[in-house]
Protein backbone atom coordinates (compact mmCIF):
# COMPACT_ATOMS: atom_id res chain seq x y z
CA UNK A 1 4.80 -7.80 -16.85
CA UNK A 2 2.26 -7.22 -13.82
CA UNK A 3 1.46 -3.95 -12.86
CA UNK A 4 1.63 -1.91 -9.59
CA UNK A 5 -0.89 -0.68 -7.13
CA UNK A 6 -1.10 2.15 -4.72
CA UNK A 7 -3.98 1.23 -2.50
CA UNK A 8 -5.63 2.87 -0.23
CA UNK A 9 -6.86 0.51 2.42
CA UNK A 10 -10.00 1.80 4.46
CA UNK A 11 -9.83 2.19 8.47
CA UNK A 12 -9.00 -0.88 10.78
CA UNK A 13 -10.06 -4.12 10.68
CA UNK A 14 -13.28 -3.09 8.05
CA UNK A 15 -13.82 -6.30 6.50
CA UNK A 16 -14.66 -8.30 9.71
CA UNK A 17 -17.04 -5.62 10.99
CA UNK A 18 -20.09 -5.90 9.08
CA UNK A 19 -21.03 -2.12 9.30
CA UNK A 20 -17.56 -0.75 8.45
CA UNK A 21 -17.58 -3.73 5.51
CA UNK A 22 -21.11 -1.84 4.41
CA UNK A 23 -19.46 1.86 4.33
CA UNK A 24 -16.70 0.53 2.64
CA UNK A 25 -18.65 -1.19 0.04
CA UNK A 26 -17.35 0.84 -2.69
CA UNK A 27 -13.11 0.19 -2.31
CA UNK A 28 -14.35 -3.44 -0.92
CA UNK A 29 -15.47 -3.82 -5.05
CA UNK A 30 -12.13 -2.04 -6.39
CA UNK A 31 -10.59 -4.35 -3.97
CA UNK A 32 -12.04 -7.58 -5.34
CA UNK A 33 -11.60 -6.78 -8.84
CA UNK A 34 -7.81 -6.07 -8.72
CA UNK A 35 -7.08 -10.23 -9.10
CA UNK A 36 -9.28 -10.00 -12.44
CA UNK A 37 -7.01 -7.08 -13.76
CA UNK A 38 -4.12 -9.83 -13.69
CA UNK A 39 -3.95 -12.05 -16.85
CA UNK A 40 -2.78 -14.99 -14.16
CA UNK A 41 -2.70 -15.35 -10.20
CA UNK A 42 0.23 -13.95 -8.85
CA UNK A 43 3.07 -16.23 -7.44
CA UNK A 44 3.26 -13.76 -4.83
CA UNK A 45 2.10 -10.42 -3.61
CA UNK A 46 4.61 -8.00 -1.96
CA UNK A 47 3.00 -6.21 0.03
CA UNK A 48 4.77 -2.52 1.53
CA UNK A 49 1.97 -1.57 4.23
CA UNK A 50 2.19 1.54 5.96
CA UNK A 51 2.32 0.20 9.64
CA UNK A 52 5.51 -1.30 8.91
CA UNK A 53 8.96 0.81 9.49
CA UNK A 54 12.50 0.03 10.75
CA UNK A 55 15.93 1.61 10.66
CA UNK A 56 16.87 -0.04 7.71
CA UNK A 57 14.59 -2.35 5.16
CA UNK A 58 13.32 -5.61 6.38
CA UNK A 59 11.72 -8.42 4.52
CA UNK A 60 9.27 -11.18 6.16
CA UNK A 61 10.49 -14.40 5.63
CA UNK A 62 8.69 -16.60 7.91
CA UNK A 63 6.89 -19.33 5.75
CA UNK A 64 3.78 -19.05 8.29
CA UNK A 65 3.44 -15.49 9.34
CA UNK A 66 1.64 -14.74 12.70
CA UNK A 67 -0.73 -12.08 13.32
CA UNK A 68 -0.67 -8.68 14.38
CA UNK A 69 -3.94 -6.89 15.51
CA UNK A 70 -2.07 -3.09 15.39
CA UNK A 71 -5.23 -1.44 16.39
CA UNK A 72 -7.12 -0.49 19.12
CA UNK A 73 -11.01 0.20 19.97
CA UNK A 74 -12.66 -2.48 17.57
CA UNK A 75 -14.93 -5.27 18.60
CA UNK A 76 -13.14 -8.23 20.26
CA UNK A 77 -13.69 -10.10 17.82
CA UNK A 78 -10.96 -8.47 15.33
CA UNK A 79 -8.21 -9.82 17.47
CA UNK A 80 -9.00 -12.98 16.85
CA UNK A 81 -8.94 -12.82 13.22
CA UNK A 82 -6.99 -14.80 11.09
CA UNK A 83 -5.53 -14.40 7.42
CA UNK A 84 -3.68 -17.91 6.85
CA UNK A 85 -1.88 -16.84 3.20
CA UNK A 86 1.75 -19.02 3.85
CA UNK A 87 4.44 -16.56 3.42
CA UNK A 88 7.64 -17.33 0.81
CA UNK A 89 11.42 -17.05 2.04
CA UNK A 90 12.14 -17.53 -1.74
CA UNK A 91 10.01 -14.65 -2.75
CA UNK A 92 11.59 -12.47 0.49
CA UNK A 93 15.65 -13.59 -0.21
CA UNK A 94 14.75 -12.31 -3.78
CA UNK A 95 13.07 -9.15 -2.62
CA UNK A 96 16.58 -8.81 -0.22
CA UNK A 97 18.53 -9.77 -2.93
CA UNK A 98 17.51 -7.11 -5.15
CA UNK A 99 17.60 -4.51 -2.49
CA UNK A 100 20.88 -5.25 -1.39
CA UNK A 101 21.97 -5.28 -5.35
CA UNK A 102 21.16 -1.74 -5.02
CA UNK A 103 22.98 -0.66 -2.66
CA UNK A 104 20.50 -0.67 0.40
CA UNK A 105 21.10 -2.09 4.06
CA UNK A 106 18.05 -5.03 4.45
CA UNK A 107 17.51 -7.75 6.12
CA UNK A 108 15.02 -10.77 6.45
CA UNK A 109 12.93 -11.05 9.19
CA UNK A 110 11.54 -14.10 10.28
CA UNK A 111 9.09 -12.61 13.38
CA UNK A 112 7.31 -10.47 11.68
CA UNK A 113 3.27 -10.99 11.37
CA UNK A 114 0.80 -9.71 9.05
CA UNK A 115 -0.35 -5.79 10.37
CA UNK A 116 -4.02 -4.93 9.33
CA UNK A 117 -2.62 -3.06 6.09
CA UNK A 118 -1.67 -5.99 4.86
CA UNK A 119 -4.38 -8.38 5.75
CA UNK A 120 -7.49 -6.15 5.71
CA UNK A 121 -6.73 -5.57 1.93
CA UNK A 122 -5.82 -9.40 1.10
CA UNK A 123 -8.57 -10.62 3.17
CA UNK A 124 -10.66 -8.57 0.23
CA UNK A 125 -7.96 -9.56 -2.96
CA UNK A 126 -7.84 -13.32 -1.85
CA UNK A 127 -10.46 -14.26 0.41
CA UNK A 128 -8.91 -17.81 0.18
CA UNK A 129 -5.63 -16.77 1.75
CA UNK A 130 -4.35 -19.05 -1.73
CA UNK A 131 -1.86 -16.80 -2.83
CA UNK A 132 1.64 -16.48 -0.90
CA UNK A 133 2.29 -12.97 1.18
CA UNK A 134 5.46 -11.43 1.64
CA UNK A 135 5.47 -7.95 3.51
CA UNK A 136 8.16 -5.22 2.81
CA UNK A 137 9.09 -2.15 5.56
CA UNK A 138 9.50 1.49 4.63
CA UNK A 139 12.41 2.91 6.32
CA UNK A 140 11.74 5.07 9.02
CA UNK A 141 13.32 8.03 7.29
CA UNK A 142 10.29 8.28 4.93
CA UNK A 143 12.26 9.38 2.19
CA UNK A 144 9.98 10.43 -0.81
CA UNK A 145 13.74 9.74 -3.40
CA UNK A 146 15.03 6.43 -1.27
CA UNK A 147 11.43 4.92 -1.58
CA UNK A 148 11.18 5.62 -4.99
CA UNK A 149 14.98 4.33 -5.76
CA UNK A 150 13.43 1.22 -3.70
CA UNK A 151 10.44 0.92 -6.48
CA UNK A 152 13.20 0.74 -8.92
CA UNK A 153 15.43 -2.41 -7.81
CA UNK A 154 12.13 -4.39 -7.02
CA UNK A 155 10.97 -3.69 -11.23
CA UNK A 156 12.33 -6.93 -12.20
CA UNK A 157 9.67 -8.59 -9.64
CA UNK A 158 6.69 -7.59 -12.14
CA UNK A 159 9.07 -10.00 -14.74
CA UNK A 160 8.76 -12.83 -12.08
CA UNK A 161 5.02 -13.31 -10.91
CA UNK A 162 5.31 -11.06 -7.89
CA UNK A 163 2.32 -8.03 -7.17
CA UNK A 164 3.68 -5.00 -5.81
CA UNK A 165 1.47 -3.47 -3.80
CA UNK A 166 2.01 -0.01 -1.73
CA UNK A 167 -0.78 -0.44 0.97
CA UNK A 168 -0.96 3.35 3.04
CA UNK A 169 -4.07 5.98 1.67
CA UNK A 170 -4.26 8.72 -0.18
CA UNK A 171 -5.18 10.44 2.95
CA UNK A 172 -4.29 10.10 6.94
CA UNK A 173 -5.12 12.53 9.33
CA UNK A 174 -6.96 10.83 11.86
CA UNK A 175 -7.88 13.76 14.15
CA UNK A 176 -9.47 15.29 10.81
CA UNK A 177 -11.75 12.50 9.17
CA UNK A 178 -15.15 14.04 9.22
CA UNK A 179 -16.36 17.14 7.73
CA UNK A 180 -13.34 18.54 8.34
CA UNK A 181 -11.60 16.48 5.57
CA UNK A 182 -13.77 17.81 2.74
CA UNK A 183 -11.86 20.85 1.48
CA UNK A 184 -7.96 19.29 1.99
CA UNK A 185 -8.67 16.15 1.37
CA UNK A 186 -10.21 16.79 -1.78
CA UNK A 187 -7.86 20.04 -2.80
CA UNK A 188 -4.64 17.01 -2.49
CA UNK A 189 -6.64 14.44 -4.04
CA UNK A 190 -6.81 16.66 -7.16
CA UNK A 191 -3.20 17.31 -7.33
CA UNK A 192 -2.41 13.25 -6.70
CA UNK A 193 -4.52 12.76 -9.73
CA UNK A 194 -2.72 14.99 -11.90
CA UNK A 195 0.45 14.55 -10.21
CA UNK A 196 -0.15 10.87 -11.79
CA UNK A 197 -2.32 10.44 -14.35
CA UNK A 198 -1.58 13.95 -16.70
CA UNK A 199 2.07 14.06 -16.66
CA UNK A 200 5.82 13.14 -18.01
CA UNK A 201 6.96 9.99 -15.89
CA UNK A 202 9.65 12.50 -15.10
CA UNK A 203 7.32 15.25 -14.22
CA UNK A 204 5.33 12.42 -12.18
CA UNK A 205 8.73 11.43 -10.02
CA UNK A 206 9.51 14.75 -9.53
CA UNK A 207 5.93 15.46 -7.89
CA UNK A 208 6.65 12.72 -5.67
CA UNK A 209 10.14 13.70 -4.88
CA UNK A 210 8.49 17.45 -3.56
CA UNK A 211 5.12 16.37 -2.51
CA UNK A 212 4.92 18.37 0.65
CA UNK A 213 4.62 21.42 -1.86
CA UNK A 214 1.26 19.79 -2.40
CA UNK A 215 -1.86 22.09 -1.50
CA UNK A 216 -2.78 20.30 1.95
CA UNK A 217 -0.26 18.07 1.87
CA UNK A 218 0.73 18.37 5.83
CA UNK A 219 -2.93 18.58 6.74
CA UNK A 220 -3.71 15.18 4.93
CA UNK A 221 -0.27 13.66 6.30
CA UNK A 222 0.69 14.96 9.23
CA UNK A 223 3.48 12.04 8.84
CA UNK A 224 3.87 10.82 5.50
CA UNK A 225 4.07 6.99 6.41
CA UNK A 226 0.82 5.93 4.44
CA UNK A 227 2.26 8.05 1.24
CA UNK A 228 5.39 7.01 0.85
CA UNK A 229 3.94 3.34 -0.22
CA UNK A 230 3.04 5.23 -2.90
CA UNK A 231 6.33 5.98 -4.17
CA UNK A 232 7.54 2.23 -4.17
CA UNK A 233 4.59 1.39 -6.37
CA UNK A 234 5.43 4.07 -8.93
CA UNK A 235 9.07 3.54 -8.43
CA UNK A 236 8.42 -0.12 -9.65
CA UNK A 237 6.69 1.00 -12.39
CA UNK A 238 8.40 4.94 -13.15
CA UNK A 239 7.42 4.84 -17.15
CA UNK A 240 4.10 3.27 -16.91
CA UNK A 241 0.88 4.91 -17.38
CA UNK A 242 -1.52 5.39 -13.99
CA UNK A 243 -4.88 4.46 -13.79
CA UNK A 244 -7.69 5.63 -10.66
CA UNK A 245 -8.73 2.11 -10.09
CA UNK A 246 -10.99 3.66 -6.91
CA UNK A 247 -12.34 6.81 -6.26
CA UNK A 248 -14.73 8.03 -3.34
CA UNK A 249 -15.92 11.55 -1.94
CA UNK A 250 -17.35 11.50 1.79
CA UNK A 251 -16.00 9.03 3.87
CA UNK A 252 -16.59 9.21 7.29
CA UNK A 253 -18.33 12.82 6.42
CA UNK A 254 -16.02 14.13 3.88
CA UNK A 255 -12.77 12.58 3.51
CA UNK A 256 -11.96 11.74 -0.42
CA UNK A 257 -9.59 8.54 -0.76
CA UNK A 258 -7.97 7.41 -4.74
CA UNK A 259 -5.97 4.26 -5.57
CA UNK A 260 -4.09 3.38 -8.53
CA UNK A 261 -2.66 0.97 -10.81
CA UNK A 262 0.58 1.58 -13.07
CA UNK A 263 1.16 -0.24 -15.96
């Protein structure tokens, strides 16, 4: 059975900016290894990025997913990018499949292009754009217990040869990534990695289910978009042990960013 991830996935388009690429050099390595923590490559990853909400869950199922440059201020040559993994409309009317099994309103959607926290991590995982890529929305309720419940009815994925992969970080306030990030960033991080790693899976879900009583927790998500990937990876995976697969103190100045496997 493969296990989860909760990455988080570094600012922008990082890997095709050489500078960026060099101050992520540390989550660029945690990146790479994930494909030698698998016994076998993948048949596909899911992917459930942060930059993608809608009303109700949606599925890509093109076979040849487009692009989508959803930033702004980077050097022109980031828009011309281009992560060629093929898609899999098997591997999406599964995902669907299972979601509508449980009771969720999804639907497959064939225009939908790889956003930057999808291929800024994959460009790092598979470099050779060799293994398919399927992305997954949140729903734009951000509900810690839905997202969770939506962890569950993708578990028999792991069983199949599909990665699950919550793609958000740890921590997201933009208007406070320098200095300023030291003490909240750090004070949440330390509750993530007990909230994980040195409880009862039912303790652990719990956590999730309340973690705005977090210290920090609205000053390190002032919206809770790039968390709640979080809670499809451990939903996936509810009895399985965590693991800090990355770990840095002082980005940009003093933000602290974790990522983690379950299994």
């Amino acid at each position: 059975m493969l296990p989860t991830y909760f990455i988080s996935h570094g600012g922008g388009p990082w890997p095709y900016i050489p500078d960026m690429r060099a101050m992520f050099a540390h989550l660029e390595t945690a990146l790479a290894d994930m494909p030698n923590q698998l016994k076998e490559k993948p048949k596909a990853v899911l992917m459930i990025s942060g930059h993608w909400e809608r009303k109700t869950f949606g599925v890509q199922s093109n076979p040849t997913p487009g692009m989508e440059y959803d930033y702004s201020g980077f050097p022109a040559h980031t828009y011309d990018v281009k992560y060629a993994a093929p898609g899999s409309p098997e591997v999406a009317s599964r995902v669907a499949a299972l979601i509508k099994n449980a009771g969720f309103v999804v639907e497959l959607d064939d225009k939908k292009g790889f956003d930057h926290g999808a291929f800024t991590p994959m460009e790092v995982m598979y470099p050779k754009a060799d293994v398919p890529l399927v992305q997954l929305s949140l729903k734009s309720n951000l509900d810690p217990e839905e997202h969770l419940a939506l962890g569950r009815a993708l578990k028999p994925l792991r069983e199949e040869g599909v990665l699950i992969v919550g793609s958000g970080l740890s921590y997201h306030n933009l208007r406070m990534m320098g200095p300023q990030a030291k003490v909240p960033s750090t004070a949440f991080d330390t509750w993530l990695q007990n909230a994980l790693m040195h409880t009862t899976p039912e303790q652990r879900t719990q956590s999730l289910v309340d973690w705005e009583q977090a210290p920090y927790a609205r000053i390190c998500h002032p919206r809770e978009d790039h968390l709640i990937p979080l809670m499809v990876a451990v939903g996936a995976a509810e009895n399985a042990q965590a693991t800090c697969v990355y770990h840095e103190k002082g980005i940009f100045g003093g933000t602290t960013a974790s990522s983690f496997r379950f299994d």
